[in-house]
Protein backbone atom coordinates (compact mmCIF):
# COMPACT_ATOMS: atom_id res chain seq x y z
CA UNK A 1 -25.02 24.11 -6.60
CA UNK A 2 -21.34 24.63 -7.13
CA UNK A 3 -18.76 21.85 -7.94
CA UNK A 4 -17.57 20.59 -4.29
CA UNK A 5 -21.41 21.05 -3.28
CA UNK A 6 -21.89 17.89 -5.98
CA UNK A 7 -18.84 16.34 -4.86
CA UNK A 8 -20.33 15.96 -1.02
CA UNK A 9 -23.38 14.60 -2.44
CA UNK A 10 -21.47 12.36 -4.89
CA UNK A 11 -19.43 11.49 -2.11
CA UNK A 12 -22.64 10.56 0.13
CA UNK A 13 -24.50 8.55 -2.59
CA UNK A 14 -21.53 6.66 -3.21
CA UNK A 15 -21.18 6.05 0.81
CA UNK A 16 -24.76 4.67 0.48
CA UNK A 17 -24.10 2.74 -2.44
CA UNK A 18 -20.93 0.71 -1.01
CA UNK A 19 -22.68 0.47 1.97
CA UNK A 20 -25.42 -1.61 0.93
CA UNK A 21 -22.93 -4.02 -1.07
CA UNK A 22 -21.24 -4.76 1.71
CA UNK A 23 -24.46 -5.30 3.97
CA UNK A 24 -25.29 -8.07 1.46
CA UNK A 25 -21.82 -9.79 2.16
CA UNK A 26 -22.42 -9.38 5.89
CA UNK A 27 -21.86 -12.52 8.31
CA UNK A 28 -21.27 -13.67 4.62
CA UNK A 29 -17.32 -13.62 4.63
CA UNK A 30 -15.01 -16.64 5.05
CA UNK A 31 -11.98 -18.70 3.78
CA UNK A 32 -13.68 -19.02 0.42
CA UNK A 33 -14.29 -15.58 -0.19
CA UNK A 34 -11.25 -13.64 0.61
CA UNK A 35 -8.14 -14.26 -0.65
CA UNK A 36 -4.67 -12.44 0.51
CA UNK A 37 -2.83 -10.11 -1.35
CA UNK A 38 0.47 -10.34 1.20
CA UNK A 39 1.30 -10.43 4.47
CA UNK A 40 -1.95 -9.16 6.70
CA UNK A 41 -3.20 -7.73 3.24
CA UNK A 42 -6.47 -9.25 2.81
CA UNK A 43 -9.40 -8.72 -0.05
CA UNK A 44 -12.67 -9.95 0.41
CA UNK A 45 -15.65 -10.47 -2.35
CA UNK A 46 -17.22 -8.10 -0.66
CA UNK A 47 -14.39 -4.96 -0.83
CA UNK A 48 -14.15 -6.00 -4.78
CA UNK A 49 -18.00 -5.79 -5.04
CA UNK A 50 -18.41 -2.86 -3.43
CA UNK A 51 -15.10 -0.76 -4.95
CA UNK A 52 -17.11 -1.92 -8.42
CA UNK A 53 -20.33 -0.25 -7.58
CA UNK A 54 -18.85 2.88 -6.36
CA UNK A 55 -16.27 2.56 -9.74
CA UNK A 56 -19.99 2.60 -11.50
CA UNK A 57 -21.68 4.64 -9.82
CA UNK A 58 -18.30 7.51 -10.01
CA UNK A 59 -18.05 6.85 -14.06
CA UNK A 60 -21.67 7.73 -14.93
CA UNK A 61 -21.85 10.83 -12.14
CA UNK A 62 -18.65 11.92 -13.15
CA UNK A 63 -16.85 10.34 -16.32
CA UNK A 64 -14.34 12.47 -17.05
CA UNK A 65 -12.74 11.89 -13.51
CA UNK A 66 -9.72 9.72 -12.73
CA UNK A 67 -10.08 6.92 -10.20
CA UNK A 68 -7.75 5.31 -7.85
CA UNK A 69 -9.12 2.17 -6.13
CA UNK A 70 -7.79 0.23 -3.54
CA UNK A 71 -8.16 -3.34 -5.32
CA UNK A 72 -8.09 -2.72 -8.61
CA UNK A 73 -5.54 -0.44 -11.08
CA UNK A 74 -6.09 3.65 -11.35
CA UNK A 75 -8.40 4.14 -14.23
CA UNK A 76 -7.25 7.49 -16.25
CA UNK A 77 -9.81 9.03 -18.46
CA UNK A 78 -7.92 12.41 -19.42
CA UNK A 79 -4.11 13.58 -18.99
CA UNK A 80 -5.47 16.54 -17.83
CA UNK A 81 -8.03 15.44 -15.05
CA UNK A 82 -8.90 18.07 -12.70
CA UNK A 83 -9.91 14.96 -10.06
C-alpha cells in the first residue's frame, strides 16, 4: 500500500470517527451549546468534539503531519512537513 493509498483510508476512518461524535450530539444542539465566533460564524460542542477526535485520531496515524483545524489553531510538528 503506497502513501495516498493510507491517506484514503486515513481519510475514511477519520470520516467514521467524526461521524459518530457528532451522532452523539444529534437533536442534542441548542443555545447552551454553541456559542458564536462572529457574525453567522457559529461553533457548536459538537464541531469542537468531533475536530478533537479526528485531531487524535490524525496524531497517532500520522504524527509527524501538520494540522489545520477549523476551531482550533494549526498544530506544526516539523518545519519541513510534507502534509
Amino acid at each position: 500500500m503506497n502513501k495516498y493509498d493510507t491517506f484514503a483510508k486515513t481519510a475514511v476512518e477519520l470520516a467514521d470517527i467524526g461521524g459518530n461524535v457528532l451522532l452523539k450530539y444529534f437533536k442534542n444542539i441548542n443555545e447552551k451549546t454553541v456559542e458564536s465566533k462572529g457574525i453567522g460564524d457559529w461553533v457548536s460542542e459538537a464541531d469542537r468534539a468531533s475536530e478533537d477526535a479526528i485531531v487524535d485520531h490524525i496524531s497517532r496515524e500520522m504524527p509527524t503531519h501538520d494540522i489545520l483545524t477549523e476551531e482550533r489553531a494549526q498544530i506544526v510538528r516539523s518545519e519541513h512537513s510534507e502534509f
